[in-house]
N, C-alpha and C. Protein backbone atom coordinates (compact mmCIF):
# COMPACT_ATOMS: atom_id res chain seq x y z
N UNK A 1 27.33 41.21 -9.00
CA UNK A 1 26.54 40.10 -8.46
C UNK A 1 25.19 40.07 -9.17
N UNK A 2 24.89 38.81 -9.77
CA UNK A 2 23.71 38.87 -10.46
C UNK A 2 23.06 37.88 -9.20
N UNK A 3 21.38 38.72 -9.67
CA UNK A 3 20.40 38.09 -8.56
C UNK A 3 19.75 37.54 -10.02
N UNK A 4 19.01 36.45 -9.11
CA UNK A 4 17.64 36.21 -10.23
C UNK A 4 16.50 35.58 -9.74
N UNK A 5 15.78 35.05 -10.00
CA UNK A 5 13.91 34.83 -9.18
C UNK A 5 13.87 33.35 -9.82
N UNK A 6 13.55 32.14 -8.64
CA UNK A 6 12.74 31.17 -8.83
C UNK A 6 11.50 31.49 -8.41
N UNK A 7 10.55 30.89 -9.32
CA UNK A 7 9.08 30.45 -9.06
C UNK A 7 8.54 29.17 -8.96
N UNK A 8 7.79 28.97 -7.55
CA UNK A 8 6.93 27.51 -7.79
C UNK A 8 5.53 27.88 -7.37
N UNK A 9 4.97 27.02 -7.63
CA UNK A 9 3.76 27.14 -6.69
C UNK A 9 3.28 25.86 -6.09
N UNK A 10 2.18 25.47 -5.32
CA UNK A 10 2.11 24.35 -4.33
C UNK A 10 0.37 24.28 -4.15
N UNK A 11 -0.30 23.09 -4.12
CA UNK A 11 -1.45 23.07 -4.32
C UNK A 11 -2.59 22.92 -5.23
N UNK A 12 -2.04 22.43 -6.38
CA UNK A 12 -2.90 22.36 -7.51
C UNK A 12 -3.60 21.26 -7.65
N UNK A 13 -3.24 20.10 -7.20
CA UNK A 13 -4.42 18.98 -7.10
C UNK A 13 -4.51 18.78 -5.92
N UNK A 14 -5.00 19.59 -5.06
CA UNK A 14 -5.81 19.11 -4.26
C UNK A 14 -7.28 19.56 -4.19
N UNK A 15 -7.89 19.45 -2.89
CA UNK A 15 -9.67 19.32 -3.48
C UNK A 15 -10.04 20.68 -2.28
N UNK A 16 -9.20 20.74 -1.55
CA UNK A 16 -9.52 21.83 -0.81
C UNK A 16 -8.32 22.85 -0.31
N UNK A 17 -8.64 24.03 -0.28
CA UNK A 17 -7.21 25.35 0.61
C UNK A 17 -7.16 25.62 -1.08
N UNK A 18 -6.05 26.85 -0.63
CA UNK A 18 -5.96 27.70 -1.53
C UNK A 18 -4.95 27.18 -2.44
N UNK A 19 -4.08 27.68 -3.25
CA UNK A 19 -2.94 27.67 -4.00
C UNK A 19 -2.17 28.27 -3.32
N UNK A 20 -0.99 28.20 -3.71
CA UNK A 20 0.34 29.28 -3.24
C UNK A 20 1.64 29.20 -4.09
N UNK A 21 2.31 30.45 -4.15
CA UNK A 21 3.13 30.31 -4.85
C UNK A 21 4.14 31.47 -4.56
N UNK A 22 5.19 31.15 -4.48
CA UNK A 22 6.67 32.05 -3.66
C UNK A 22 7.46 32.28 -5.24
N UNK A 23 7.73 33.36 -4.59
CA UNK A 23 9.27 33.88 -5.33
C UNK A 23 10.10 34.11 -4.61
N UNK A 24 11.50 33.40 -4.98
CA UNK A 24 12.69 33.45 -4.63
C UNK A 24 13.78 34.41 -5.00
N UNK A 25 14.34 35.51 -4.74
CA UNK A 25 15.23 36.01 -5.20
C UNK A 25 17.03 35.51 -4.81
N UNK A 26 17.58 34.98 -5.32
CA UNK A 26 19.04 34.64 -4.72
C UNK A 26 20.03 35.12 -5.93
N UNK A 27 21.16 35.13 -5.33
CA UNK A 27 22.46 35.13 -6.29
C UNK A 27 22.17 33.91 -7.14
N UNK A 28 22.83 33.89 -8.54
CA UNK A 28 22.94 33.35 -9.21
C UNK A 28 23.66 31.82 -9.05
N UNK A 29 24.83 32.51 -8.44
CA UNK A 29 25.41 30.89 -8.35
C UNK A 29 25.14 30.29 -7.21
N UNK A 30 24.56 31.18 -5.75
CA UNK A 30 24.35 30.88 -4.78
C UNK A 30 23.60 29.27 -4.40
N UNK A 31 23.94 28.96 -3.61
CA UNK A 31 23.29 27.46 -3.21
C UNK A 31 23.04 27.89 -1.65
N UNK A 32 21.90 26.66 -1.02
CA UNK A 32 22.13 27.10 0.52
C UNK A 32 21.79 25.41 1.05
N UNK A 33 22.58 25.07 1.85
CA UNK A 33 22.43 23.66 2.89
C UNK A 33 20.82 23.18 2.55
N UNK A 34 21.28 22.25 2.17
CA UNK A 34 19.66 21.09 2.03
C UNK A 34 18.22 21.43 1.53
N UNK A 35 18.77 22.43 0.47
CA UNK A 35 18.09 22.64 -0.83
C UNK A 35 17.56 21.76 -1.97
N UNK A 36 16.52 21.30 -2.13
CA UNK A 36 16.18 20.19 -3.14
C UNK A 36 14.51 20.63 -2.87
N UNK A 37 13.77 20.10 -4.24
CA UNK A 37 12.72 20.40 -4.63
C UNK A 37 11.87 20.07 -2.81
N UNK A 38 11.00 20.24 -2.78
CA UNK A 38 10.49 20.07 -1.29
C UNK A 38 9.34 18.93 -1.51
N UNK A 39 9.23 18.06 -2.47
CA UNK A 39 8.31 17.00 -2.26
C UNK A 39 9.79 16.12 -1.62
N UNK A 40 10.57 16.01 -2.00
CA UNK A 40 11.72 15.28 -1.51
C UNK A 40 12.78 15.42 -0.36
N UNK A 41 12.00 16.63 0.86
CA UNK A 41 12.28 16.47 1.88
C UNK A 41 11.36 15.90 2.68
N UNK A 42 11.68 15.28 3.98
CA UNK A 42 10.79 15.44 5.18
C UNK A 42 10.29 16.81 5.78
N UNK A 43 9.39 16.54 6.21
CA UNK A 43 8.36 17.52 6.88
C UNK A 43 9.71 18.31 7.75
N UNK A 44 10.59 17.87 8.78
CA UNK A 44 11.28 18.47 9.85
C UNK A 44 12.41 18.97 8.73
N UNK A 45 12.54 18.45 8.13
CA UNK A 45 14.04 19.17 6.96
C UNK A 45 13.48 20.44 6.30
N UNK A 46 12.19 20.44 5.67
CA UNK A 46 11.63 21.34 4.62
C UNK A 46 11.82 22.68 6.02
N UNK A 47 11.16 22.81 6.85
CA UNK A 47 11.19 23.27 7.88
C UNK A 47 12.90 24.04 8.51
N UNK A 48 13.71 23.34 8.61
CA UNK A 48 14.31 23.66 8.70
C UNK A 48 15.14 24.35 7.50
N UNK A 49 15.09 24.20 6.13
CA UNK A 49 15.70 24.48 5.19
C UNK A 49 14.94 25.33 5.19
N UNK A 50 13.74 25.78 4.94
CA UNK A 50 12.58 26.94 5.06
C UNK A 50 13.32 28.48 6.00
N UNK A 51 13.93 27.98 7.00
CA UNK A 51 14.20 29.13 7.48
C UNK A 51 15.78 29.54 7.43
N UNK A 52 16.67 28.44 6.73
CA UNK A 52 18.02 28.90 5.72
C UNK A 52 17.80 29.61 4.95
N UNK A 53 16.39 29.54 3.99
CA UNK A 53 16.22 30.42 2.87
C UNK A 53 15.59 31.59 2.87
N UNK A 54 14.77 31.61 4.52
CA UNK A 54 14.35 33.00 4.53
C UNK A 54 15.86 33.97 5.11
N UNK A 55 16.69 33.44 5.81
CA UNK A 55 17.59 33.94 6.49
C UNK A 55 18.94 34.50 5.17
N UNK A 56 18.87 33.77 4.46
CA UNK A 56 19.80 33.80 3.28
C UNK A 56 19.88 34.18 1.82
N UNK A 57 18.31 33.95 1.70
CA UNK A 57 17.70 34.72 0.44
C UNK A 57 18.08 36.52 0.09
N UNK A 58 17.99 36.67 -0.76
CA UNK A 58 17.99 38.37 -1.00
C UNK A 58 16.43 38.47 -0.71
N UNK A 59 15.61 38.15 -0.83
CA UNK A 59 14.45 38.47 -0.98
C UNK A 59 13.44 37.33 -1.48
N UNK A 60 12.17 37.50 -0.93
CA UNK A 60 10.91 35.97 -0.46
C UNK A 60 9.73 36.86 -0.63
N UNK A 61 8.67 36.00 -1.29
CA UNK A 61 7.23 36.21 -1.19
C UNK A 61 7.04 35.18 -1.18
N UNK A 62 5.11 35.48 -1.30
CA UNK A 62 4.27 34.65 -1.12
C UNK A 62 2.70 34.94 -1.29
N UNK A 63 2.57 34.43 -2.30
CA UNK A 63 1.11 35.03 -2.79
C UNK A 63 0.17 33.73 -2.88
N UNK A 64 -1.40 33.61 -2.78
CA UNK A 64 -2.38 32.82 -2.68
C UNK A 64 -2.88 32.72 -3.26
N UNK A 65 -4.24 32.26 -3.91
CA UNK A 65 -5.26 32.73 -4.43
C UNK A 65 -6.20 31.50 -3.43
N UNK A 66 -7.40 31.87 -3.09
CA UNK A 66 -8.68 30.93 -2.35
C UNK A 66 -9.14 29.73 -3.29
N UNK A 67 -9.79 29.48 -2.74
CA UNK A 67 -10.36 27.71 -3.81
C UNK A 67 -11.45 28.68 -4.57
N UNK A 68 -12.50 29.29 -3.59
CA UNK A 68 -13.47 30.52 -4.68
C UNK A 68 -12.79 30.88 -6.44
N UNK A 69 -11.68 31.41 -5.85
CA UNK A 69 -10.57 32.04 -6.91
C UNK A 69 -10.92 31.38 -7.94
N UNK A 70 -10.37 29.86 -7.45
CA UNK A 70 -9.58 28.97 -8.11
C UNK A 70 -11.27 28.21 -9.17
N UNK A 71 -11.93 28.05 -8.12
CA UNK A 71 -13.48 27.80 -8.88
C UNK A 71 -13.56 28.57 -10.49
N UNK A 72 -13.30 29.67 -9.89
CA UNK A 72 -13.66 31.13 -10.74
C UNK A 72 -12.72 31.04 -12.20
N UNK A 73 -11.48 30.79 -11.95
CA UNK A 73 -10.59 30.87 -13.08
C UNK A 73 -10.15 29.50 -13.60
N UNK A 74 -10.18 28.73 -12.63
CA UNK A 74 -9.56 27.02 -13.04
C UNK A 74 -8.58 27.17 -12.44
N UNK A 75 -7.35 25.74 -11.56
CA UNK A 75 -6.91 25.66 -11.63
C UNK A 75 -5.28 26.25 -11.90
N UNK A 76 -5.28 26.33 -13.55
CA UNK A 76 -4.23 26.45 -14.12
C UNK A 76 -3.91 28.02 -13.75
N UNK A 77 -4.85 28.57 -14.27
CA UNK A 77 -4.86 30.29 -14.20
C UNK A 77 -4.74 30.52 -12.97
N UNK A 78 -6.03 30.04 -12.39
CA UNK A 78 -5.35 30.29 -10.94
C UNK A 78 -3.79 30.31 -10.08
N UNK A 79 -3.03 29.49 -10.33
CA UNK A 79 -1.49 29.12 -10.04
C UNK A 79 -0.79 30.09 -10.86
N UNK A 80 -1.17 30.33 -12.24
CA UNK A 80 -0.54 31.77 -12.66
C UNK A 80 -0.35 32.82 -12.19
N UNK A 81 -1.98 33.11 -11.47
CA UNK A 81 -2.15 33.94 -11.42
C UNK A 81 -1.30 34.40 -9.74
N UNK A 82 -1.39 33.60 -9.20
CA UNK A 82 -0.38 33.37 -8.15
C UNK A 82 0.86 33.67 -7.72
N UNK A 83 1.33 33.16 -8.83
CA UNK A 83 2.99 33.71 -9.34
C UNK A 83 3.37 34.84 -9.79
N UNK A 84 2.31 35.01 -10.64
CA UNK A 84 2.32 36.85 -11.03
C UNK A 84 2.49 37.42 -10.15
N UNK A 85 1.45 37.24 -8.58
CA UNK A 85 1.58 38.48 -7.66
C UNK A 85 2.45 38.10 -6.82
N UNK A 86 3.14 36.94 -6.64
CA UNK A 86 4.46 36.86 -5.91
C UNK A 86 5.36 37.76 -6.26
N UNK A 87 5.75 37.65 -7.85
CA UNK A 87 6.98 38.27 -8.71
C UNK A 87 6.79 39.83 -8.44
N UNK A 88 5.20 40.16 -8.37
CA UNK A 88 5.07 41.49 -8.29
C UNK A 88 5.13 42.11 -6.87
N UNK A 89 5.20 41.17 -6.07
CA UNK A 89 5.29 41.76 -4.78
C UNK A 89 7.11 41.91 -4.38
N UNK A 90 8.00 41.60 -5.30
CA UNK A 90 9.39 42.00 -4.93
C UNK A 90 10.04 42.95 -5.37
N UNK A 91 11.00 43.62 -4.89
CA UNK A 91 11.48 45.20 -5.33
C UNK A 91 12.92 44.81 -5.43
N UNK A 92 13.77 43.34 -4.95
CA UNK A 92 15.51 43.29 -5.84
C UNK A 92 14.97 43.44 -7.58
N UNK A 93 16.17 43.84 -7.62
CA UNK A 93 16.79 43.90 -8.92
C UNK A 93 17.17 42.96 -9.64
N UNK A 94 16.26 41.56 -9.98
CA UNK A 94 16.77 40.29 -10.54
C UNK A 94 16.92 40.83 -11.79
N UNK A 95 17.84 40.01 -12.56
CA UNK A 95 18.23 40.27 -14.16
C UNK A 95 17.55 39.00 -14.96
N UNK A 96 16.97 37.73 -14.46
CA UNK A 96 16.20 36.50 -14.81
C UNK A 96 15.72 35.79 -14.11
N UNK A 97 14.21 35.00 -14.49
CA UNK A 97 13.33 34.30 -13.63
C UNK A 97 13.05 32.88 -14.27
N UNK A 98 13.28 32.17 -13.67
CA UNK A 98 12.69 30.48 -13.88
C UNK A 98 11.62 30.36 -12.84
N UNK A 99 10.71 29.80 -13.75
CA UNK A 99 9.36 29.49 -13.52
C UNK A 99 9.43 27.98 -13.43
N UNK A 100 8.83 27.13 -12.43
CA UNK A 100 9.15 26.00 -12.36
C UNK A 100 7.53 25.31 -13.30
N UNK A 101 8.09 24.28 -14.43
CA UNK A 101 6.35 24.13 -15.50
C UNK A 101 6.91 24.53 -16.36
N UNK A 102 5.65 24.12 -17.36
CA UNK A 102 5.83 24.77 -18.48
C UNK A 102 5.20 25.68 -19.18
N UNK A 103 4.37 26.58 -17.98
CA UNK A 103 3.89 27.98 -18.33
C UNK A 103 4.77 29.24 -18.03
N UNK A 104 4.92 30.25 -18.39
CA UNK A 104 4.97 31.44 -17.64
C UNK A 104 3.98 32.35 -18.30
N UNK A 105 3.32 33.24 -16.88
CA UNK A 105 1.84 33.45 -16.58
C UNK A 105 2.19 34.98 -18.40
N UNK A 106 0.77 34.99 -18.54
CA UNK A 106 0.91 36.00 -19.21
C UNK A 106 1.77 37.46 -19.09
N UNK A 107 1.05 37.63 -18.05
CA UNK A 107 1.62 38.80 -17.59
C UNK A 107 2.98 39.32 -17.69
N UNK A 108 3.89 37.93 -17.54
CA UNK A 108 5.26 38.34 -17.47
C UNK A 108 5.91 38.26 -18.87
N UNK A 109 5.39 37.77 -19.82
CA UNK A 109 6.10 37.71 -21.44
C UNK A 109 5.78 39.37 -21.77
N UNK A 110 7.02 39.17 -22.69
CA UNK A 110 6.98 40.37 -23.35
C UNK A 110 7.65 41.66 -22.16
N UNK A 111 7.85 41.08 -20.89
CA UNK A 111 9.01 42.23 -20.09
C UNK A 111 10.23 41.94 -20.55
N UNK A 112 10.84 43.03 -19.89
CA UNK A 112 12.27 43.30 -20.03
C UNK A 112 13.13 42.20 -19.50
N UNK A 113 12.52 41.74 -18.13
CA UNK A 113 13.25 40.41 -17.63
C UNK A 113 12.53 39.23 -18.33
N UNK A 114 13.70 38.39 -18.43
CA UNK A 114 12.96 37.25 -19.38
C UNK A 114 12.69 35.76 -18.22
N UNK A 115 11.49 35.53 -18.70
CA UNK A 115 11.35 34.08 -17.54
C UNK A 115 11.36 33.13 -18.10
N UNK A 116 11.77 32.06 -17.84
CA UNK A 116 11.98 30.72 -18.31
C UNK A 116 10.96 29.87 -17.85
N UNK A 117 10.10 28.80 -18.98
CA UNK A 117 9.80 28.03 -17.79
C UNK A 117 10.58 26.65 -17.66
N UNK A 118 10.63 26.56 -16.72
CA UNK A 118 11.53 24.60 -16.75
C UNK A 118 10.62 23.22 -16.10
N UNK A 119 10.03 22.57 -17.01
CA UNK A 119 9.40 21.12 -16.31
C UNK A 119 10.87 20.75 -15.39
N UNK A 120 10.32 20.60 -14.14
CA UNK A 120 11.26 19.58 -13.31
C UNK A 120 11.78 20.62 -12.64
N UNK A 121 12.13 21.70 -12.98
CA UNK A 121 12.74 22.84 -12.35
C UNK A 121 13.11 23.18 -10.78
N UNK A 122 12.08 22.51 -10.01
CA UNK A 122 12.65 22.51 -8.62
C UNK A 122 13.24 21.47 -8.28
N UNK A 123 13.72 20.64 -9.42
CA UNK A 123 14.89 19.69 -8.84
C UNK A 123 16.22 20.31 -9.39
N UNK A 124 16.37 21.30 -10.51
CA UNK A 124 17.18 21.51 -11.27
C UNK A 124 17.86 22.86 -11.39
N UNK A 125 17.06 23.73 -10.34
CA UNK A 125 17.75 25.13 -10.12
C UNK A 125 17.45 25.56 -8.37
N UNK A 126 18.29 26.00 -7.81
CA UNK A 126 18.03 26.04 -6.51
C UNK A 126 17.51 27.14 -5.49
N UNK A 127 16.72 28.09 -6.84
CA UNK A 127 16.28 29.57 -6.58
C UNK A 127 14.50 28.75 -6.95
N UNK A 128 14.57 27.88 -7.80
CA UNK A 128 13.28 27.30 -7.96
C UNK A 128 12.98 26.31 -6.42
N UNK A 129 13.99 25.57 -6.29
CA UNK A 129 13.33 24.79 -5.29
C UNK A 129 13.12 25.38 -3.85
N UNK A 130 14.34 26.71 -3.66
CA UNK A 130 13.76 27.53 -2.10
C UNK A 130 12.31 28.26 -2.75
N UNK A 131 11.87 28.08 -3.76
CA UNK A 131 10.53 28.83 -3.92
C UNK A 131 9.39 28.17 -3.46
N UNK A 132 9.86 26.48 -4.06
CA UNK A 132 9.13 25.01 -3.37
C UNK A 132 8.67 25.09 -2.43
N UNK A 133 9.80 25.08 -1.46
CA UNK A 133 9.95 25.15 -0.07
C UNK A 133 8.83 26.10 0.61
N UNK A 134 9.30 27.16 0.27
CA UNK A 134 8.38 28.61 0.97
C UNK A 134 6.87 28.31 0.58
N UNK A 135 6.66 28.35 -0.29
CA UNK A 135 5.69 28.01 -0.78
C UNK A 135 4.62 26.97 -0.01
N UNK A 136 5.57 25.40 -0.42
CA UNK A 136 4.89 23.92 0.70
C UNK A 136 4.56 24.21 2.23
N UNK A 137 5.83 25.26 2.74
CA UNK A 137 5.98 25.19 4.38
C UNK A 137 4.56 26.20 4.83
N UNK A 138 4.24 27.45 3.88
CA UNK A 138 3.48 28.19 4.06
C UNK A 138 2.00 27.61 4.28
N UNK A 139 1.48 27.17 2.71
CA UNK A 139 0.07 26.27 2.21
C UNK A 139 0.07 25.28 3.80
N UNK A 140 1.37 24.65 4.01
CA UNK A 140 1.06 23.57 5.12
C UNK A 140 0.48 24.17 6.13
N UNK A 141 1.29 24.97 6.64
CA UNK A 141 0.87 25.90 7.75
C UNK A 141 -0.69 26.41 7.94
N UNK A 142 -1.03 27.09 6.98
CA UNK A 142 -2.31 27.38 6.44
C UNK A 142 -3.56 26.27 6.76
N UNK A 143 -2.92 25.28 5.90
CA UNK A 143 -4.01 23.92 6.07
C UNK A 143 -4.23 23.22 7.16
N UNK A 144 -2.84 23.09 8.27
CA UNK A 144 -3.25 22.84 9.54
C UNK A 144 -3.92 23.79 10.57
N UNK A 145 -4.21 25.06 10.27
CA UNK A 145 -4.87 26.15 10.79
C UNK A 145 -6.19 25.73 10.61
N UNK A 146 -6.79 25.20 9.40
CA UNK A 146 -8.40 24.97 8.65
C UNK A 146 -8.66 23.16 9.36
N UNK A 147 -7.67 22.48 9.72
CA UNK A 147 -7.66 21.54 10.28
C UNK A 147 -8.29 21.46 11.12
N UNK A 148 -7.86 22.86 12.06
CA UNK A 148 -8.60 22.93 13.58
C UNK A 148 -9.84 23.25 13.18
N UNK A 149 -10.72 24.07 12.38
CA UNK A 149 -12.05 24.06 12.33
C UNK A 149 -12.80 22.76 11.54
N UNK A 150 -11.91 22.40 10.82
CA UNK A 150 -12.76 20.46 10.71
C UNK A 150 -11.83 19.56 10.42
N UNK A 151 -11.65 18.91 11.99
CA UNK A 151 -10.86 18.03 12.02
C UNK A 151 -11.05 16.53 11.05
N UNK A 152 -12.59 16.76 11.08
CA UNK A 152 -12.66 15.33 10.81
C UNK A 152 -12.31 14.97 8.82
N UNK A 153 -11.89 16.40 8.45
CA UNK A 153 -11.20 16.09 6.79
C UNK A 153 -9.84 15.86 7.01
N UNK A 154 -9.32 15.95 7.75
CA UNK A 154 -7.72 15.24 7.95
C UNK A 154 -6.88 16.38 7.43
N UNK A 155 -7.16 17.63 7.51
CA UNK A 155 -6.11 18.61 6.60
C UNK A 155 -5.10 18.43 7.03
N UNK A 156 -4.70 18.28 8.63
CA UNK A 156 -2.92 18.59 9.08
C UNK A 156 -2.15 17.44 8.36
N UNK A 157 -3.24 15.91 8.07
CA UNK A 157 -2.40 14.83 7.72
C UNK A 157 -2.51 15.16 5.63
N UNK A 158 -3.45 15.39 5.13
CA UNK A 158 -3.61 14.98 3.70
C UNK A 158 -3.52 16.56 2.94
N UNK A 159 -3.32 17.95 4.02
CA UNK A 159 -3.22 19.16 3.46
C UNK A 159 -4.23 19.50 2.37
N UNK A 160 -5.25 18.71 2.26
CA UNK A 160 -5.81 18.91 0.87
C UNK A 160 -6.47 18.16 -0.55
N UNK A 161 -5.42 17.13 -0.15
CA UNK A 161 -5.09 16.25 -1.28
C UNK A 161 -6.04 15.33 -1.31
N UNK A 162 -6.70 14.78 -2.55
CA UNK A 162 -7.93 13.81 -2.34
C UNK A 162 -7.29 12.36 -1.82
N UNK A 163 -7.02 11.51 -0.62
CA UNK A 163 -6.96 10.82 -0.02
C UNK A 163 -7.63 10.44 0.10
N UNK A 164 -8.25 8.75 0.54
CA UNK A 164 -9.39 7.90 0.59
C UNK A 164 -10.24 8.65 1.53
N UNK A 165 -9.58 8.86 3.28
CA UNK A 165 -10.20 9.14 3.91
C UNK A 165 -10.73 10.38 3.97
N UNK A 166 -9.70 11.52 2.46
CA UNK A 166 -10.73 12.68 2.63
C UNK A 166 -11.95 12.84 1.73
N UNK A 167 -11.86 12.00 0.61
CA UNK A 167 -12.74 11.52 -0.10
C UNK A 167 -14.28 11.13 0.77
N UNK A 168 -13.56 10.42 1.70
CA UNK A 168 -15.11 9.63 2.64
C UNK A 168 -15.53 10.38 3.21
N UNK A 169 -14.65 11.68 3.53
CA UNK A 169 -15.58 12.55 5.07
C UNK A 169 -16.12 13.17 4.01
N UNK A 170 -15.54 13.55 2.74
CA UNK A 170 -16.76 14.67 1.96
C UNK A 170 -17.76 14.25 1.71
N UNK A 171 -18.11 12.64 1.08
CA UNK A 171 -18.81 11.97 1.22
C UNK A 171 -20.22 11.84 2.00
N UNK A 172 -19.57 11.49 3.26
CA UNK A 172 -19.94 11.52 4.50
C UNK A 172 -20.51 12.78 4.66
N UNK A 173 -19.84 13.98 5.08
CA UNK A 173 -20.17 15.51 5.78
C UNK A 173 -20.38 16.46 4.64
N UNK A 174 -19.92 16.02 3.27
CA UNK A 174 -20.31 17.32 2.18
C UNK A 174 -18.87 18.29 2.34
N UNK A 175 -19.13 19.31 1.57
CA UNK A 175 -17.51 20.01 1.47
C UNK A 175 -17.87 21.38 2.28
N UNK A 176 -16.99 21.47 2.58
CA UNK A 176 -16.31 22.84 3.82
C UNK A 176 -16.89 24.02 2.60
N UNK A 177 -16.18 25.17 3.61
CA UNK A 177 -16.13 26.37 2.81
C UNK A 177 -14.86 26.34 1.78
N UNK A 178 -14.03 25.63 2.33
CA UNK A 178 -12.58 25.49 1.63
C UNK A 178 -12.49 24.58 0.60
N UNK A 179 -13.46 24.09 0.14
CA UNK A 179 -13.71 22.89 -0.74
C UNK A 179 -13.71 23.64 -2.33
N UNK A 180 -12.68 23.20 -3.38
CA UNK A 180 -12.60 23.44 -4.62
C UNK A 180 -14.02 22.75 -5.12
N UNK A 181 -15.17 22.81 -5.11
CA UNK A 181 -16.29 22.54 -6.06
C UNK A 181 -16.48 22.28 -7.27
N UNK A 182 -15.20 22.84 -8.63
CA UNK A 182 -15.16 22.82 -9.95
C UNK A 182 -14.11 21.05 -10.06
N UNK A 183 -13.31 20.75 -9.05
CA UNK A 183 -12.34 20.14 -9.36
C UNK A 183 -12.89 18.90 -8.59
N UNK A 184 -13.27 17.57 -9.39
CA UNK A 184 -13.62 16.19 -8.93
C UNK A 184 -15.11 16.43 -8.27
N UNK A 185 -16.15 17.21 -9.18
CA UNK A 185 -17.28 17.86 -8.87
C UNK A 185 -18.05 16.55 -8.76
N UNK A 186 -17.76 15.33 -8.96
CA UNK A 186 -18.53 14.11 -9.30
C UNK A 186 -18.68 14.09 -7.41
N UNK A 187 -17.46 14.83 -6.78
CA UNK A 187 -17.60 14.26 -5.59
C UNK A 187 -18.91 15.15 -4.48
N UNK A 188 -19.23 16.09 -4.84
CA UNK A 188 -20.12 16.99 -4.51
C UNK A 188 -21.38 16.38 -4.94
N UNK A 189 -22.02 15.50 -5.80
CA UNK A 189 -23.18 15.93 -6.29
C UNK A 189 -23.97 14.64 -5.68
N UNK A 190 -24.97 14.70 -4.91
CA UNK A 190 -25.81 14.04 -4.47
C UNK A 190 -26.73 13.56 -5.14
């Protein structure tokens, strides 16, 4: 039985919360019920498919990095860097990893296991898209937690994402602690 590791990560354009990014370990040929990249479920499906794949998976992470982080390194690195410590936080025995993009982080070239990266990839392998999943259901979770301390940026509805109305409250109220500062900095500066 060959295992092998999808990677995604979740959060890169938005203006506030952290990044996140899961590794998936499954059988190779394995599939599981209502698996597809997770921008292309509903909220109640992702959810429910979320806990097929923790129940069915060989093995799940989930690693972060803060918006600070993300200030600090950019973006891009940041989400690398993400994935790195997902991959490194699992102990199966995968024999290959698809990276969903078209990076794979430094760290992992030049190992013994080889990673792929694939543009589109969480529509196109199904160890990438339960990574989607874990990943989206987690960050969501997260962002409706930061919701409750300021309601009035809309996190449970926009998670993050620059939306008109979250655009106006920053506007309006200035940015949280959770506020990416390097990314759409035009919107910070008074």
């Amino acid at each position: 039985m060959a295992l092998i590791v999808g990677v995604d990560e979740v959060g890169r354009g938005c203006l506030a919360g952290p990044v996140y990014a899961s590794a998936v370990v499954m059988e190779e040929t394995q599939t599981i019920d209502g698996l597809k990249d997770s921008k292309l479920l509903t909220k109640k499906k992702r959810e429910e498919v979320f806990k097929l794949i923790i129940e069915n998976s060989f093995e799940y992470s989930v690693a972060s990095l803060d918006n600070k982080k993300i200030d600090d390194l950019n973006i891009l690195n940041a989400s690398l860097e993400a994935m790195e410590n997902s991959i490194a936080m699992l102990k199966s025995n995968f024999i290959k990893g698809y990276i969903d993009g078209p990076h794979v982080p430094k760290k992992l070239l030049g190992q013994k296991i080889k990673y792929e990266p694939i543009i589109g990839g969480d529509k196109l392998f199904p160890c990438i898209s339960a990574a989607s999943i874990i990943a989206k259901v987690t960050r969501d979770k997260y962002m409706n937690e930061i919701d409750k301390l300021y309601p009035e940026y809309g996190f449970k509805k926009n998670k993050g994402y620059p939306t008109k109305e979250h655009i106006y409250a920053i506007q309006k109220l200035g940015p949280t602690p959770h506020h990416r500062l390097t990314f759409k900095s035009e919107l910070y500066e008074k």
